[in-house]
Protein backbone atom coordinates (compact mmCIF):
# COMPACT_ATOMS: atom_id res chain seq x y z
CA UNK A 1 -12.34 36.50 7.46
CA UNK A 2 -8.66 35.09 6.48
CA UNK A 3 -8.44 33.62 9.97
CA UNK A 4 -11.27 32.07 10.47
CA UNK A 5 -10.95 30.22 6.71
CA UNK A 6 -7.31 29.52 8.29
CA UNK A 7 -8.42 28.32 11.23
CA UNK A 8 -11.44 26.19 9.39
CA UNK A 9 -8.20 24.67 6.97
CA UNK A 10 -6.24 23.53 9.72
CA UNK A 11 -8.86 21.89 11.45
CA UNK A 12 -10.10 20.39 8.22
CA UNK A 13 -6.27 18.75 8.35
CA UNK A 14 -6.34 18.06 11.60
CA UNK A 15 -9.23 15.71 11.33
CA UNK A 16 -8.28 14.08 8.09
CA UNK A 17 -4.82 13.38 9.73
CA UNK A 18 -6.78 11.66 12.51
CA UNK A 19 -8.85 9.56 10.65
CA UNK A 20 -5.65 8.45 8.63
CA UNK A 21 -3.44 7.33 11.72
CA UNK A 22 -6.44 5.94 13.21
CA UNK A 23 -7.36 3.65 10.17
CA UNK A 24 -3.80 2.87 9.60
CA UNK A 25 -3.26 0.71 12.83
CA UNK A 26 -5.77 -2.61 12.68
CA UNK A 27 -6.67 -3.91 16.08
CA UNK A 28 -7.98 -7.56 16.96
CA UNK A 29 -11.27 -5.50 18.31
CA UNK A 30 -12.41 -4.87 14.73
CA UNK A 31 -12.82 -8.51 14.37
CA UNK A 32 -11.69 -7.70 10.51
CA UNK A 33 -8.86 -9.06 8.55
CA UNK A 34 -6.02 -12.10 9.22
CA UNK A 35 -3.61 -12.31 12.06
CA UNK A 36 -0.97 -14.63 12.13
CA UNK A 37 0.94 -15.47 14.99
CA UNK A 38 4.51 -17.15 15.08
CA UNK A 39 5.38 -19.41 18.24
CA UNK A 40 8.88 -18.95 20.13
CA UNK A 41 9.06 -22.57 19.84
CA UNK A 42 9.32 -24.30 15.85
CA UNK A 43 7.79 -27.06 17.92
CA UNK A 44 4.29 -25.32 18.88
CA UNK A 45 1.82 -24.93 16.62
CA UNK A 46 1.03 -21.83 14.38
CA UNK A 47 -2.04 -19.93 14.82
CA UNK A 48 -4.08 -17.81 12.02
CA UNK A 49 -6.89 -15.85 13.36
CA UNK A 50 -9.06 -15.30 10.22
CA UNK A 51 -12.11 -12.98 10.72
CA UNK A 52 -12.62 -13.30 6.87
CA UNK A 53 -13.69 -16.78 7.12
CA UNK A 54 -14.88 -16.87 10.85
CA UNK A 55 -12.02 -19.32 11.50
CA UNK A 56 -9.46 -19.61 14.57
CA UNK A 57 -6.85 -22.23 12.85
CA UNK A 58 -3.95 -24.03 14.71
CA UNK A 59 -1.11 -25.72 12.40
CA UNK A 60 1.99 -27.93 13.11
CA UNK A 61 4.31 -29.45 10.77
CA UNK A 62 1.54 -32.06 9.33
CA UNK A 63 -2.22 -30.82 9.59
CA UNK A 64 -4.42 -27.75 10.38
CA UNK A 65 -7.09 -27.68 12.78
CA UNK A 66 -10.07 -24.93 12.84
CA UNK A 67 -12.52 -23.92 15.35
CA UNK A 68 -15.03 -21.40 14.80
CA UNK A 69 -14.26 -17.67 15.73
CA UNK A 70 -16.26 -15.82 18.21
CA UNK A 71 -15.90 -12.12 18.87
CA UNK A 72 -13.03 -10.92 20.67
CA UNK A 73 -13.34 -9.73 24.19
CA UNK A 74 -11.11 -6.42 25.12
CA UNK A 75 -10.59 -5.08 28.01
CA UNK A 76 -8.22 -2.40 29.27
CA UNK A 77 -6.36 -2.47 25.95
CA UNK A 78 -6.31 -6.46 26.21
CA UNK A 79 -8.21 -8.70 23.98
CA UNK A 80 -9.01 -12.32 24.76
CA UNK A 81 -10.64 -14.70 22.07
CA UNK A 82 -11.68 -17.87 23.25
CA UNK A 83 -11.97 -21.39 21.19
CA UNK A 84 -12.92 -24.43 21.25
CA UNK A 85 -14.56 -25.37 24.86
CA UNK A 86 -11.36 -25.39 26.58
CA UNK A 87 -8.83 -23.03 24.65
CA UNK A 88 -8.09 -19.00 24.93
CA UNK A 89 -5.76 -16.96 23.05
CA UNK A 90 -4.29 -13.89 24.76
CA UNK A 91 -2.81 -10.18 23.62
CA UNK A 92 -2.78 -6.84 23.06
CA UNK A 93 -5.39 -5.06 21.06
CA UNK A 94 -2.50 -3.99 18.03
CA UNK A 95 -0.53 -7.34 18.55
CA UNK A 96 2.39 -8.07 19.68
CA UNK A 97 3.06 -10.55 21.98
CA UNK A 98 0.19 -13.50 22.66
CA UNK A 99 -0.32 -16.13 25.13
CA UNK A 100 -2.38 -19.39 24.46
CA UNK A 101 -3.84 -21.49 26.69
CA UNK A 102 -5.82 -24.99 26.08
CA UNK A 103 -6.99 -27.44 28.78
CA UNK A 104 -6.62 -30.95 27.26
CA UNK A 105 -8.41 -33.45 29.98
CA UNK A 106 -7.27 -31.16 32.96
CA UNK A 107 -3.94 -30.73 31.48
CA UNK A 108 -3.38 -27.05 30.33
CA UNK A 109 -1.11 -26.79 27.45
CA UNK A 110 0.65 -22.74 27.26
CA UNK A 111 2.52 -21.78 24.16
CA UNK A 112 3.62 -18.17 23.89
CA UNK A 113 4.90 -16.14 20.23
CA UNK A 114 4.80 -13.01 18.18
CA UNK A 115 1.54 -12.18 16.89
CA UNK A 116 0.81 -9.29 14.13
CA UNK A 117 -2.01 -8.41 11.36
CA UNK A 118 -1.21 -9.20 8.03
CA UNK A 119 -2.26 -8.84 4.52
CA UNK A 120 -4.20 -11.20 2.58
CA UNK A 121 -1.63 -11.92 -0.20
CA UNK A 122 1.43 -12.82 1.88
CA UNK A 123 -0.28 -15.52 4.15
CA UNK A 124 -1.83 -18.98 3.57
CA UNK A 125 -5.36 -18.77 1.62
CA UNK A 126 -7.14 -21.60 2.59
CA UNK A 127 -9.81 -20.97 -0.29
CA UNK A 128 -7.17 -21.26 -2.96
């Protein structure tokens, strides 16, 4: 009887530790949340992927543009989001490194950067 309500604990811990490490790590799949990505160039635009308000935002220096959000598409551990007629965006499912790619008039434009989820309080609000 002691094993078995032994064996029934640890499994009970076992699971709950599960569920924690799997909640803990956000992935673009989820479509939840804001992701903010950081170019290797100061020159290239930043990029907020914000599932709260169905937006896909590119910003430079002087203005913001937005495009409307569709649902991710992942594959083998890869997601791929695509905006705007002629643009993609590129990564990992946890973030990481991204790759972005827009076709202006048959000219394809690449920029490359970090990319990671982030909290609500340390990034630009645009409802504030």
């Amino acid at each position: 009887m002691m094993m078995k309500k032994k064996n029934l604990l640890l499994a009970t811990v076992f699971c709950l530790s599960a569920q924690t490490a799997l909640a803990s790590d956000p992935r673009l799949s989820d479509a939840t949340g804001r992701w903010v990505c950081q170019p290797d160039q100061a020159a290239w635009p930043q990029v907020l992927i914000d599932f709260e308000d169905d937006a896909y935002r590119r910003c430079d220096q002087n203005t913001c543009v937005t495009y409307a959000l569709g649902n991710p598409a992942h594959k083998d551990g890869m997601v791929h989001i695509q905006f705007a007629p002629n643009g993609g965006f590129d990564t990992s499912d946890a973030g990481g490194r991204y790759i972005e790619r827009i076709d202006q008039s048959g000219k394809i434009s690449e920029t490359t950067g970090t990319f990671a989820f982030r909290g609500l309080a340390d990034i630009y609000n645009p409802r504030s």
